[in-house]
Every structure is written in structure tokens, then in C-alpha cells.
Protein backbone atom coordinates (compact mmCIF):
# COMPACT_ATOMS: atom_id res chain seq x y z
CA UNK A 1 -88.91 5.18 16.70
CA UNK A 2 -86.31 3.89 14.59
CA UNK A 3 -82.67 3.35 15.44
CA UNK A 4 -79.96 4.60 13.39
CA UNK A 5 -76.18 4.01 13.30
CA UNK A 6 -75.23 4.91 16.49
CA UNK A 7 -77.51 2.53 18.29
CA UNK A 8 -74.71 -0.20 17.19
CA UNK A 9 -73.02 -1.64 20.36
CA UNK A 10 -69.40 -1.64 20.29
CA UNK A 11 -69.26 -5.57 19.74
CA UNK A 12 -71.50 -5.40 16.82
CA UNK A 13 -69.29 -2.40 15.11
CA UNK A 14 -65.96 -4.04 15.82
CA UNK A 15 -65.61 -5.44 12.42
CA UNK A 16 -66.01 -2.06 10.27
CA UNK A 17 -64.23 -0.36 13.11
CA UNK A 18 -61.17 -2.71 12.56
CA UNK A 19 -61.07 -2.33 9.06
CA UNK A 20 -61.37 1.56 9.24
CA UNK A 21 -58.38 1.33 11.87
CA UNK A 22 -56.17 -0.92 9.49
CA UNK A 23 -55.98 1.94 6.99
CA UNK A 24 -57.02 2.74 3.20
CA UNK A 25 -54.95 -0.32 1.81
CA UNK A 26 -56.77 -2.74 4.42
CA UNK A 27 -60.16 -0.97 3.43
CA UNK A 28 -59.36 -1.25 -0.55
CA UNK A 29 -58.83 -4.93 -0.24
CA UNK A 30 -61.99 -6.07 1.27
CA UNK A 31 -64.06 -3.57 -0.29
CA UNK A 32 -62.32 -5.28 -3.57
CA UNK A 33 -63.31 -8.82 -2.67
CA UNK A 34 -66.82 -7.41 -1.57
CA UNK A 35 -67.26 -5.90 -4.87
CA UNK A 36 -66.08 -9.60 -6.17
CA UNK A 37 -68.95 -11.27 -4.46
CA UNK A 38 -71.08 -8.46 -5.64
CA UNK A 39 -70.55 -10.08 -9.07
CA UNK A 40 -72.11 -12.98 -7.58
CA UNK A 41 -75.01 -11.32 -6.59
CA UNK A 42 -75.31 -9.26 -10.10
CA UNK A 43 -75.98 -12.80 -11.57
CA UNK A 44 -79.28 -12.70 -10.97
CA UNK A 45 -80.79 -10.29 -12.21
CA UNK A 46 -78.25 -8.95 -14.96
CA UNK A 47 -78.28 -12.40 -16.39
CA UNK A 48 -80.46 -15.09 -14.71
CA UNK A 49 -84.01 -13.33 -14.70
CA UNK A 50 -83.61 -11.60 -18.40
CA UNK A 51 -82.57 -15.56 -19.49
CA UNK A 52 -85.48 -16.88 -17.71
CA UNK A 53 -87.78 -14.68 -19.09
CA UNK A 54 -86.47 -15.58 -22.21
CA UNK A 55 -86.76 -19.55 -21.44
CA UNK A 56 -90.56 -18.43 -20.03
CA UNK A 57 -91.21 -16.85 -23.76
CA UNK A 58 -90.15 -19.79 -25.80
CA UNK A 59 -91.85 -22.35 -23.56
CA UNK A 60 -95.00 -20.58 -24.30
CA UNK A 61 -95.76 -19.21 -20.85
CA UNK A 62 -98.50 -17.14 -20.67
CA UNK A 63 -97.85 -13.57 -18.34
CA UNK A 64 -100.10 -15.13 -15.54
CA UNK A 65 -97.35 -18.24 -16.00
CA UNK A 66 -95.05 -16.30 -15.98
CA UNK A 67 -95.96 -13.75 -13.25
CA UNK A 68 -96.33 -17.04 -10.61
CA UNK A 69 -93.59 -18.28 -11.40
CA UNK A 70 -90.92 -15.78 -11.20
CA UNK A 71 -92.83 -14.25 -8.64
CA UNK A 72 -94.91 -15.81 -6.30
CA UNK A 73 -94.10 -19.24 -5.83
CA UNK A 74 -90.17 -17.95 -5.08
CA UNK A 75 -91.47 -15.01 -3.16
CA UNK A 76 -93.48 -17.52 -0.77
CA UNK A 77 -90.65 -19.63 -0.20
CA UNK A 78 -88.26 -17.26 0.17
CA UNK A 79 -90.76 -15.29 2.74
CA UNK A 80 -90.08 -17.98 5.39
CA UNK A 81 -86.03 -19.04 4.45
CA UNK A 82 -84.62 -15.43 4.09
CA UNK A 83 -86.25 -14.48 7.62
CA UNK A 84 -85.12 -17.42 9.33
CA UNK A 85 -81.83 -17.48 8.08
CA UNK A 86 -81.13 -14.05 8.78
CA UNK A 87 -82.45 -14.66 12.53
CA UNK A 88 -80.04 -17.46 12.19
CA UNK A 89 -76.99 -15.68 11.02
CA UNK A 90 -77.40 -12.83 13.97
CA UNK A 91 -77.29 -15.11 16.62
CA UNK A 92 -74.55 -17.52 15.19
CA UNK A 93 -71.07 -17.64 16.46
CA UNK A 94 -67.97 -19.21 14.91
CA UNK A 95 -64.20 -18.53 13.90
CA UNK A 96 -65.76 -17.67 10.26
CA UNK A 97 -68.36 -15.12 11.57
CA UNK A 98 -71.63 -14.66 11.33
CA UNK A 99 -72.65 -14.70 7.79
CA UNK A 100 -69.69 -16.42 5.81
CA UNK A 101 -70.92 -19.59 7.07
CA UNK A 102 -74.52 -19.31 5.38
CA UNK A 103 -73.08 -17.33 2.38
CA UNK A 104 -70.46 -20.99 1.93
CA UNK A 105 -74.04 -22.63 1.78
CA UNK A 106 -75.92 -20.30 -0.84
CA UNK A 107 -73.27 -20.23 -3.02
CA UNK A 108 -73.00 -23.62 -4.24
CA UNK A 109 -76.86 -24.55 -3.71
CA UNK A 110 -77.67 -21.15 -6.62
CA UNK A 111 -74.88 -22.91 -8.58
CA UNK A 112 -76.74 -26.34 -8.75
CA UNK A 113 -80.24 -24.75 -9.52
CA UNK A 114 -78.68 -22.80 -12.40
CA UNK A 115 -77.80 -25.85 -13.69
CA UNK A 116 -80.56 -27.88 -13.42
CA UNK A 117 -82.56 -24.90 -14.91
CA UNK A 118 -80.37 -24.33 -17.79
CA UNK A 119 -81.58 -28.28 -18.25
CA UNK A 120 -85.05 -28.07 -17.78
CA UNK A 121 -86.26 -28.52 -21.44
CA UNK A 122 -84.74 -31.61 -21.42
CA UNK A 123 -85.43 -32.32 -18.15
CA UNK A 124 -89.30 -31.72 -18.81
CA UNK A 125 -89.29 -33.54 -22.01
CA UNK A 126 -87.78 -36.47 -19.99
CA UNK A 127 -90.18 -36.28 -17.11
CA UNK A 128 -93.22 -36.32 -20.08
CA UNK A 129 -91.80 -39.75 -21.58
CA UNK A 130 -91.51 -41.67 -17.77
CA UNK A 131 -94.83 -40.19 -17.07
CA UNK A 132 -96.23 -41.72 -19.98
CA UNK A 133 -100.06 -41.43 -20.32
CA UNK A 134 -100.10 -39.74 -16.92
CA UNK A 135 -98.11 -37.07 -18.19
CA UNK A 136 -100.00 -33.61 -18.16
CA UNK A 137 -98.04 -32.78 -21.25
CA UNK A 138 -94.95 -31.44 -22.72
CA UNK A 139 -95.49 -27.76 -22.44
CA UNK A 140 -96.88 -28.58 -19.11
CA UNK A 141 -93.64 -30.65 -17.36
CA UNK A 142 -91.54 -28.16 -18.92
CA UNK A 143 -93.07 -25.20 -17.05
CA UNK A 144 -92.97 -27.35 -13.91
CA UNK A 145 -89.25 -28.47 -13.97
CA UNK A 146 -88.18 -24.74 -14.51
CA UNK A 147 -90.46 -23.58 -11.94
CA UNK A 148 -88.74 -25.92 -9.44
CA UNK A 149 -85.36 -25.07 -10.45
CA UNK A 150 -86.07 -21.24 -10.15
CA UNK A 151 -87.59 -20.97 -6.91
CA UNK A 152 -84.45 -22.64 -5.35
CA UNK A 153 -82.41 -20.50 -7.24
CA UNK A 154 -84.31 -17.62 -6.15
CA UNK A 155 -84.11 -18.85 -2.49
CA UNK A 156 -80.76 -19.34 -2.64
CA UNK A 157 -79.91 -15.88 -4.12
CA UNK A 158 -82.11 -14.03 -1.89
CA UNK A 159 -80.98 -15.17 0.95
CA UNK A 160 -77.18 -14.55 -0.57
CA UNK A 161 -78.26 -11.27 -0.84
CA UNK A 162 -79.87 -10.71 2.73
CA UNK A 163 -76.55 -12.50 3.84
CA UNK A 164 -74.36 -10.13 2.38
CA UNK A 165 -75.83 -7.00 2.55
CA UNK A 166 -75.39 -8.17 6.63
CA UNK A 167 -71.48 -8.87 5.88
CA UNK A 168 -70.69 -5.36 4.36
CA UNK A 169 -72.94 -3.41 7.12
CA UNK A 170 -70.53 -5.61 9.46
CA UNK A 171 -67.10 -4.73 7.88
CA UNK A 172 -67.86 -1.43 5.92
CA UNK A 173 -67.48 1.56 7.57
CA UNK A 174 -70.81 3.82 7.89
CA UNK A 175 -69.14 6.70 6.34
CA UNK A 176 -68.54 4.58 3.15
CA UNK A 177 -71.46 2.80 2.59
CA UNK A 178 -72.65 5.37 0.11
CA UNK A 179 -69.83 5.11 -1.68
CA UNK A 180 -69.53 1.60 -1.77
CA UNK A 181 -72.75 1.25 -2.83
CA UNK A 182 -71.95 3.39 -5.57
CA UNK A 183 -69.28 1.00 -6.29
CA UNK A 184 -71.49 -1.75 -5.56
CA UNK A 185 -73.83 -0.20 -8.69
CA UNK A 186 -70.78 -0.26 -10.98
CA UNK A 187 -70.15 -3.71 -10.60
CA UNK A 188 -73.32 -5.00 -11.05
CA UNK A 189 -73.98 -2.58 -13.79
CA UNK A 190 -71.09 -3.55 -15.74
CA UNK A 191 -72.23 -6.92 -15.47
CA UNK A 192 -75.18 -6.22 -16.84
CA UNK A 193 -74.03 -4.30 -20.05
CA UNK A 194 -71.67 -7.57 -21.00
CA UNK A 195 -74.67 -9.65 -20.85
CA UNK A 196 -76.65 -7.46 -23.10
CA UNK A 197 -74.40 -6.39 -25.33
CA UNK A 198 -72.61 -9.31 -25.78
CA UNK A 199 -74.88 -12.72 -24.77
CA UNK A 200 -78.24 -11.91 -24.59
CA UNK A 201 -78.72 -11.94 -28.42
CA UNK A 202 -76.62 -15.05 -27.92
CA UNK A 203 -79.85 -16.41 -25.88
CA UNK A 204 -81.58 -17.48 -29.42
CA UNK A 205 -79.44 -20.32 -29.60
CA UNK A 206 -77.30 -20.83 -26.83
CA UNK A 207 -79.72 -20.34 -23.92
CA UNK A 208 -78.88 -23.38 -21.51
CA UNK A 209 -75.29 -23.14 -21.95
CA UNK A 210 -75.40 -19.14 -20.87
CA UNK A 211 -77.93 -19.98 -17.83
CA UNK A 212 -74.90 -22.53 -16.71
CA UNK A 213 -72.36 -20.12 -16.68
CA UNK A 214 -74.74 -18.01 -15.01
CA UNK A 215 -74.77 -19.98 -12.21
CA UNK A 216 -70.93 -20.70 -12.32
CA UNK A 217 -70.36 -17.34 -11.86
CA UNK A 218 -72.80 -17.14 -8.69
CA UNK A 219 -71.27 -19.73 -7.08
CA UNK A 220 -67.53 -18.98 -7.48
CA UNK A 221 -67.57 -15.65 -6.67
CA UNK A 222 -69.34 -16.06 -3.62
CA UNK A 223 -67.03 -18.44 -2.61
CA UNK A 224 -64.00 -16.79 -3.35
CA UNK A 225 -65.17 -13.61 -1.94
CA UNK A 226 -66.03 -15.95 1.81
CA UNK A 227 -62.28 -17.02 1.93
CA UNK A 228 -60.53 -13.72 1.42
CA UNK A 229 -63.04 -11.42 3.13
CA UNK A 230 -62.63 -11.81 7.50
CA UNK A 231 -65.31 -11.11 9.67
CA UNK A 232 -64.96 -10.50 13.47
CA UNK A 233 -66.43 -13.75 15.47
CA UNK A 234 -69.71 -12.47 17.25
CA UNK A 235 -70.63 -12.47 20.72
CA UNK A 236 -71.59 -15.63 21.90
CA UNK A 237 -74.98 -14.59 23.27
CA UNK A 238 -77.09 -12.28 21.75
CA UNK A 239 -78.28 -9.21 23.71
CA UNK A 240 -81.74 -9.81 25.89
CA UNK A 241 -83.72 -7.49 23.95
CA UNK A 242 -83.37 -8.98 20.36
CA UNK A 243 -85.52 -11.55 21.46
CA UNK A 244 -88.22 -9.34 20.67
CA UNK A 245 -87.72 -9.96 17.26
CA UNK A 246 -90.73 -9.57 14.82
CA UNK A 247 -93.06 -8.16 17.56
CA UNK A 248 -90.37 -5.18 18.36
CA UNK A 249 -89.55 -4.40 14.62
CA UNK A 250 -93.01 -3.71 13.84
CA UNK A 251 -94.09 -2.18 16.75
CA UNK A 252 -92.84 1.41 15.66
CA UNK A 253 -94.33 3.93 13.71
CA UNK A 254 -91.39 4.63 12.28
CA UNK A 255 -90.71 1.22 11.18
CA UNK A 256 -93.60 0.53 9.65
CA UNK A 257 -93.59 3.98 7.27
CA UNK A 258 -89.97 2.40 6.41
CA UNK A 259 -91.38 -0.62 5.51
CA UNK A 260 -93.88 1.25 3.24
CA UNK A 261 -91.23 2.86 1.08
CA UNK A 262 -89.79 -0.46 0.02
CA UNK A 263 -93.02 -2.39 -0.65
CA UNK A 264 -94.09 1.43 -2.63
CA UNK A 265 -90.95 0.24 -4.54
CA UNK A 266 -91.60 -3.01 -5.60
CA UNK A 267 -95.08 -1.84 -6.57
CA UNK A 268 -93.25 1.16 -8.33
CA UNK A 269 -90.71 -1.09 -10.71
CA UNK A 270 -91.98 -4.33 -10.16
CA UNK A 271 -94.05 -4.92 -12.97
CA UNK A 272 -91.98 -3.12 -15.75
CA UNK A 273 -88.95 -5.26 -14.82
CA UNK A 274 -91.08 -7.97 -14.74
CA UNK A 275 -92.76 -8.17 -18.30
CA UNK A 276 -90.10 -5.64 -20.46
CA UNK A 277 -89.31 -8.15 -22.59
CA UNK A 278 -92.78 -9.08 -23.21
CA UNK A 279 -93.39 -5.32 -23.62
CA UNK A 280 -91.10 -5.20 -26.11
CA UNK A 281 -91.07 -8.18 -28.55
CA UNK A 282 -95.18 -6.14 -28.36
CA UNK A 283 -94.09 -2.86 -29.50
CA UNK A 284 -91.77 -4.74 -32.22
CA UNK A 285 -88.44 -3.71 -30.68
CA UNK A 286 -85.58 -6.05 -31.35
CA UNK A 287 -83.79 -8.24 -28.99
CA UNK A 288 -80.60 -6.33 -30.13
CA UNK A 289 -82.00 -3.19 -30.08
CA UNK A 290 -83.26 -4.16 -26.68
CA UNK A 291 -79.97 -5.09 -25.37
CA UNK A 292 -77.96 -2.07 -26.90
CA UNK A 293 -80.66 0.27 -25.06
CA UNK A 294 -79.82 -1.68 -21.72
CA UNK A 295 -76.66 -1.06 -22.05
CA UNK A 296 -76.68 2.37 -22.89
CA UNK A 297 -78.41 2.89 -19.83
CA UNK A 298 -75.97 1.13 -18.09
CA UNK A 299 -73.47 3.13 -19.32
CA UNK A 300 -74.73 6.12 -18.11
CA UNK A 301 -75.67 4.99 -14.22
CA UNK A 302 -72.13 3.60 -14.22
CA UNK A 303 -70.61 6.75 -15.10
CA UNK A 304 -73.15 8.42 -12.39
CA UNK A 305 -73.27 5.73 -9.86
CA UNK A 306 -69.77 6.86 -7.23
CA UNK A 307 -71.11 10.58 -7.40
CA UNK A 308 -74.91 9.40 -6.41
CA UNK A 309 -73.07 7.18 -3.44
CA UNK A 310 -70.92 10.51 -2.52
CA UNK A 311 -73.89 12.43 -2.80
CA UNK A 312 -76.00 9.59 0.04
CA UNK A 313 -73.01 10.10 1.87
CA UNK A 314 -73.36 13.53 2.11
CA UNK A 315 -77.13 14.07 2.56
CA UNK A 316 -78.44 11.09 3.11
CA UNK A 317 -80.06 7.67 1.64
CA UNK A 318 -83.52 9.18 2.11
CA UNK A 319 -83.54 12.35 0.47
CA UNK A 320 -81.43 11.39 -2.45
CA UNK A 321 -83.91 8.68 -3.05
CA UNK A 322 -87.00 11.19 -2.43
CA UNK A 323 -86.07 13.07 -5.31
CA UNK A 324 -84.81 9.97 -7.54
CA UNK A 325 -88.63 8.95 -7.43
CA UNK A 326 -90.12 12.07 -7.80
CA UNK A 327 -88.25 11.97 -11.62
CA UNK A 328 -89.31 8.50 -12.10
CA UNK A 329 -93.53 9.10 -10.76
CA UNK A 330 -92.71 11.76 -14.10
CA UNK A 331 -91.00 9.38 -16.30
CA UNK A 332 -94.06 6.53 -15.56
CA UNK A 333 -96.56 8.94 -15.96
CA UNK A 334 -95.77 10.33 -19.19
CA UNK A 335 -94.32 6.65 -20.60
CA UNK A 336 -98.24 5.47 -19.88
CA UNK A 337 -99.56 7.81 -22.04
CA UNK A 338 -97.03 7.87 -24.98
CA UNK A 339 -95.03 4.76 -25.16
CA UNK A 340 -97.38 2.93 -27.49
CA UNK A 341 -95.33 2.14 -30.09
CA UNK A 342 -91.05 1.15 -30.82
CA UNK A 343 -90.01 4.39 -30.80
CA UNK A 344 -92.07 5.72 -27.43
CA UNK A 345 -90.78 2.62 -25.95
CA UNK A 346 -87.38 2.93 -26.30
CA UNK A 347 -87.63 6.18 -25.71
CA UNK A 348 -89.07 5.59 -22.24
CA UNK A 349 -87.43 2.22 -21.22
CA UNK A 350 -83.98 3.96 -21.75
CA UNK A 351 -85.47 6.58 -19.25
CA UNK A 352 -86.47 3.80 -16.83
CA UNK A 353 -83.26 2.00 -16.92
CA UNK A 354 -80.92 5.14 -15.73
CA UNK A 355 -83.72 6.81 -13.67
CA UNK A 356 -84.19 3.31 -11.92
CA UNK A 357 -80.70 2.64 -11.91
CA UNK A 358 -80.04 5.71 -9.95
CA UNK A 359 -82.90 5.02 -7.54
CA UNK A 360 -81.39 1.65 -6.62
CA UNK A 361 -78.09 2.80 -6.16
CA UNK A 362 -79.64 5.98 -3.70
CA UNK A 363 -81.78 3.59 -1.81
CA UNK A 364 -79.20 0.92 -1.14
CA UNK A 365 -77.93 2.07 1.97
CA UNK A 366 -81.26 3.28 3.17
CA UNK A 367 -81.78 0.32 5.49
CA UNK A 368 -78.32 0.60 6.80
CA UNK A 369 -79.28 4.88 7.97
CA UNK A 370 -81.77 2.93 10.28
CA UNK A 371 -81.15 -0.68 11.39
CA UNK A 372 -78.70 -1.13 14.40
CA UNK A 373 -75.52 -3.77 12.83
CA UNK A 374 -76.31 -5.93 15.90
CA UNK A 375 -79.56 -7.22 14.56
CA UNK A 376 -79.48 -5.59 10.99
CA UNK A 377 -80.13 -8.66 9.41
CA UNK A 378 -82.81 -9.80 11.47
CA UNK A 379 -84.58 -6.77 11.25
CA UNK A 380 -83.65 -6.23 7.47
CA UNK A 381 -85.28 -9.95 6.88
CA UNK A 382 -88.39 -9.20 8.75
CA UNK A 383 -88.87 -5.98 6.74
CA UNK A 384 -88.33 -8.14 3.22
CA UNK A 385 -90.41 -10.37 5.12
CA UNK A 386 -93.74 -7.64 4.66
CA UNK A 387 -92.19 -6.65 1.40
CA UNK A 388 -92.48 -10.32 -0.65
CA UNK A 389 -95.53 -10.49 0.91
CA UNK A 390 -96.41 -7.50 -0.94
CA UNK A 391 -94.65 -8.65 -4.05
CA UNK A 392 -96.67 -12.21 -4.05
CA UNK A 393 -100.55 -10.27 -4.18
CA UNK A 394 -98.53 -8.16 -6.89
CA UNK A 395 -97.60 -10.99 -8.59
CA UNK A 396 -101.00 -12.69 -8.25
CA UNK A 397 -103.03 -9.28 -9.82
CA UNK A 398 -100.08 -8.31 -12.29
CA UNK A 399 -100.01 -11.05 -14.44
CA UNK A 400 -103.94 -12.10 -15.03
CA UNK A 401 -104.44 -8.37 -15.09
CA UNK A 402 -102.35 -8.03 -18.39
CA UNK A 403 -103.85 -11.06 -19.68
CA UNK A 404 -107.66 -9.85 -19.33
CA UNK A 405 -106.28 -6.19 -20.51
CA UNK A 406 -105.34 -8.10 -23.84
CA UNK A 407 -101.93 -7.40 -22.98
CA UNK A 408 -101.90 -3.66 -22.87
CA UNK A 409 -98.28 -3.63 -21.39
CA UNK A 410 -98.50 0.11 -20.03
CA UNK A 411 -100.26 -0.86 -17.23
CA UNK A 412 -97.00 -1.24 -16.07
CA UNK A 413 -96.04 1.95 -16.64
CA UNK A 414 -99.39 3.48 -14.51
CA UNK A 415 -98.85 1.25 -12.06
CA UNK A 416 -94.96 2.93 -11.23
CA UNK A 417 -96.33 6.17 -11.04
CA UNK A 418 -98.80 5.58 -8.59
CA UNK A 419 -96.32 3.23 -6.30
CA UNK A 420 -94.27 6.36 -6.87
CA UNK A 421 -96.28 8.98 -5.38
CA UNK A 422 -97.18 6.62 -2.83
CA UNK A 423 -93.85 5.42 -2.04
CA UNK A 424 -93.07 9.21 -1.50
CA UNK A 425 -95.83 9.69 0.63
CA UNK A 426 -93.72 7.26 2.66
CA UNK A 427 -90.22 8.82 3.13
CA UNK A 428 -92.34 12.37 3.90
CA UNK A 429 -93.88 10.40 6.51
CA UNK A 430 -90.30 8.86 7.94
CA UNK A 431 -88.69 12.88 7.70
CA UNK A 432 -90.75 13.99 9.32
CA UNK A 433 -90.69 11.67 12.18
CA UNK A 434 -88.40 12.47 14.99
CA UNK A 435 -85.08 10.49 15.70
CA UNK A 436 -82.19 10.60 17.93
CA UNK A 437 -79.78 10.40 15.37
CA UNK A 438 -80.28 12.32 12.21
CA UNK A 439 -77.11 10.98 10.90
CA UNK A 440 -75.95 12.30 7.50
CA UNK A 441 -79.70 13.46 7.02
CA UNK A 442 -81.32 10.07 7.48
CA UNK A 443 -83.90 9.50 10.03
């Protein structure tokens, strides 16, 4: 049985409960420096992944390369960190709160791996010459420099995110989370149409010098975002039962169907997101053609993304995001069987960009509908936990999977419409489960 909103203890809701006191000009302002921080968090995959990618193609990585590192080496660091510091952050206690203080750590350590990524060629090639006849080549110490740089990056992002999806399910009211989420979407979104319609052709030439600003970004508007936005200091002791931890979060049915949906959804877009630009430069789509269909898309879930929040407000995280990926198991399905060419493909990744879109800005609040603030982020954590888990065997069968299928990138495709259905299967499962709260149609 899973607990929803109302299982919050007063202490735990006194932040959002504050800032829903204070008034609509109280609320504007830190949901403004929220959405500031969200620009932070945007960073990494609006500009950081597609530029890595990028950096992955014109090193020569291969997709198993590139599947293990952008995938599974992070995802089994990051398994272990992004638990324990959310365990961490739940039970800490000081003037600043509970997650400002980790957040004022993140920050600057994503800044520094940006930069040493946006070095690595040179880095590599330097690490070749002292290595001498030891070296295991060029290509080789290349690969290995920006595979170090990325997975603390990666670390260091994820557990920014973690961190502050905990701070706005502290200060946000419930009743807004939808909407701020929908906000939330706009931000990053908008983000992400700059960098493709502006920079990423830019990425030919200027690669390093857009991966530094990258991280510049990260780092300052996390930072910026820590001073202005206040959190109430926790209690000093956490409640008895919390120390149940991992063993408790699992232990439910409930819990474990939730856990279901989200790994359904990694299986669902995982791999697309993954190799699109390999998928591409395949079909012979342009890079600018690429990036003016991103941001097309863009446009559109921008224009949609407050009315989908309003809408999870209204009926709920889960049922919004039941029918979202009922029109994306579609979408998949019919983009396996026809997008074999430039036109199919843009056809169908412009499909897969706003259905997508609108499926991440449904399912944001999801975990929010049934995690108690008290412990959210120890309990969100332990369910990303299961879900990297799941994304590392992805990443270990994606990539040598394409590579053996000679590349035959609509595997991708087949493989979101089965984690569709399947991640449906899920949330059918979860409604029909009973709960105490029901709250704004969430179980």
C-alpha cells in the first residue's frame, strides 16, 4: 500500500505550507528561482548528452562504446551516490535545510566535469604522449578521459536532480505541482530549442567551447537558485519508522507496480534518445534539419506543457500519463515499420519528441501523488535505485544488439512499443490497487 500526500506529517509539509500561506507574490518568487535552477538541470540533457553524443561520433565510438559509456558505467555509479545522498539529505538538519546543502555541492562538482570533458581530446591526446609505448592508443585514451569526465558529470547531475525534485516537493504546494511541472517543461524545453536551433550545428566546430558553457550554466544556476530559494530547517531526528528504509519501500505491492512504470519507461524511450543521432546521420538527415525538427517539437510541448500540468492537476499524474503512452505504444509501433528512410524518420522523430515531451511533463509529478515529503527523497532514490539498475542491463543489450543487427536503428523504435504496453500494464495494475487517499485521481 502506497502512501499519498496526506501521509505528510505536519513538520515535513511546513515548508510548502508556508509558502502557500505567504500568498501568490511569495509563491511566484520561489517558483521563479525554482524554475531558474530548473535551467540548471535542463543542461543535461538539452545540451550536455546531444554534445556528448556528438563528441562520442567524432571520436569514433562504436554504439556498444557508446551505449557503456553514457549508460552504464554512470548508471552504476550513480546507483550507489544518488541513494545515499538522498538518505543523507532526509535525515540532515541545518539553518540551510535539507537539500540546499548537497545541491551547493553538485553544482560546482557538474561545473568542473563539464570542463574537463569539453577538454578531453586534448586531454587524451596528452595522456597518449606521457604514456608513451604503454599507451593503448589515441582513439583509446580519448574514449577513456571522456568516459571519466562524464560519469562524474552524470553523478553529479543526477543526484542534482534527485536533490531538487526533494526541494520543490518540500516548498511547492501539492495543488501546484502539476502546474509547476508544466512550467518546469517550459523551461527546460525552451532550453532545449536554443541549443538546437541555434548551437548544435555550431557543435562541428566549436564543440569544447559549447560543452564549457554547458557546464557554466549548470553550475551557476544551481547556485543562484540555493541562495534565493529558503527551505524550512528539518526536524532534528527523523521519525522511528524511516529506518526501515529500503526493506519498507519495497515491501508493498503497490510500490513495486510503481516502480515498474518507471523502469517500463526507460525501456520505452531509452534507446531512441539514446542513439537518435546515430539514427539519423543513418537515414541521411542533416544535423540542421535534425535540430530544426527538435525544435519544432519543442515548440509545440511548450505551447502544450501548463495545460497538460492543469490537466495532472485536475485528474491526476497517473491517468494523464496512461493515455500519453497509449499514443506513444502507437507512434513506436508504426515508426518500426515505416521510418526507414529521411522522410519516415522525421516524420516519426517529430512525433516522438512532442508525444514524449508530453509524457514527461504528465509523469513528473507522479512520484510526488505517492511518496510521503518526509522521506520522499529517500524513497524516490531507492525507486531510481531499481530503475538504473534496469537502465545498466539496457544499456549492456542495447548497444551490442545494434551492432550485431548491422545497425538497424528501429530496434529502437520496437523496443518503445513494447516498454509501452508493458509500462501500461503497470499503472492498470497501481489503479486498480486500493489506497487511502485517491487524491486528485492518483493512487
Amino acid at each position: 500500500m502506497m502512501a499519498g500526500p496526506a501521509a505528510a506529517t505536519p513538520s515535513a509539509r511546513q515548508s510548502a505550507l508556508t509558502v502557500q500561506a505567504a500568498g501568490g507574490a511569495a509563491l511566484a518568487a520561489v517558483l521563479g528561482w525554482l524554475l531558474l535552477g530548473d535551467l540548471g538541470i535542463a543542461m543535461r540533457d538539452r545540451a550536455a548528452l546531444p554534445s556528448s553524443v556528438e563528441m562520442l561520433r567524432v571520436l569514433g565510438a562504436s554504439d556498444t562504446t557508446t551505449s557503456l559509456l553514457l549508460s552504464v558505467v554512470p548508471a552504476l555509479l550513480s546507483m550507489f551516490v544518488v541513494p545515499w545522498v538522498g538518505w543523507r539529505s532526509d535525515r540532515f538538519h541545518s539553518r540551510w535545510g535539507r537539500r540546499r546543502p548537497f545541491l551547493l555541492v553538485a553544482a560546482p562538482a557538474g561545473c568542473a566535469a563539464l570542463l574537463g570533458l569539453a577538454w578531453s581530446p586534448e586531454l587524451g591526446g596528452a595522456a597518449d604522449v606521457l604514456l608513451g609505448a604503454h599507451s593503448p592508443g589515441l582513439r583509446t585514451c580519448r574514449l577513456a578521459v571522456f568516459g571519466l569526465f562524464w560519469t562524474l558529470f552524470d553523478c553529479a547531475a543526477l543526484c542534482a536532480l534527485s536533490l531538487f525534485t526533494g526541494l520543490v516537493n518540500d516548498v511547492v504546494p501539492f495543488g501546484w505541482l502539476g502546474r509547476f511541472y508544466g512550467l518546469f517543461r517550459i523551461v527546460g524545453l525552451g532550453a532545449g530549442i536554443a541549443f538546437h536551433t541555434w548551437l548544435f550545428a555550431l557543435t562541428e566546430r566549436h564543440l569544447g567551447t559549447i560543452v564549457a558553457a554547458t557546464g557554466i550554466v549548470f553550475g551557476v544556476a544551481l547556485v543562484i537558485m540555493c541562495i534565493k530559494v529558503h527551505e524550512q530547517p528539518a526536524p532534528a531526528r527523523p521519525p522511528a519508522r524511516d529506518r526501515a528504509g529500503l526493506r519498507e519501500c519495497l515491501g508493498g505491492t503497490g510500490m513495486l507496480w510503481a516502480i515498474g512504470v518507471f523502469v517500463c519507461a526507460g525501456v520505452t524511450f531509452g534507446p531512441f534518445n539514446t542513439f537518435y543521432q546515430f539514427y539519423a546521420h543513418a537515414a541521411g538527415v542533416p544535423k540542421a534539419t535534425l535540430g530544426m525538427l527538435t525544435a519544432a517539437g519543442y515548440c509545440v510541448s511548450i505551447g502544450t506543457a501548463f495545460g497538460i500540468g492543469a490537466l495532472v492537476d485536475r485528474l491526476g499524474a497517473l491517468r494523464v500519463s496512461a493515455v500519453t503512452m497509449a499514443l506513444y505504444c502507437v507512434l513506436a509501433a508504426l515508426g518500426w515499420l515505416v521510418a526507414t528512410d529521411a522522410a519516415g524518420f522525421q516524420a516519426v522523430y517529430l512525433g516522438h519528441v512532442i508525444v514524449s515531451g508530453t509524457w514527461f511533463t504528465a509523469a513528473a509529478s507522479l512520484p510526488m501523488a505517492l511518496f510521503p515529503r518526509e522521506r520522499f527523497v529517500q524513497l524516490n532514490a531507492t525507486k531510481d535505485l531499481v530503475v538504473v539498475a534496469g537502465n545498466i542491463v539496457l544499456g549492456l543489450v542495447q548497444g551490442p544488439l545494434l551492432d550485431l543487427s548491422g545497425h538497424d536503428y528501429r530496434l529502437t523504435l520496437l523496443s518503445g512499443a513494447v516498454g509501452g504496453l508493458l509500462c501500461l500494464a503497470c499503472m492498470a495494475r497501481i489503479q486498480a490497487l486500493p489506497s487511502p487517499t485517491h487524491k486528485n485521481g492518483d493512487t
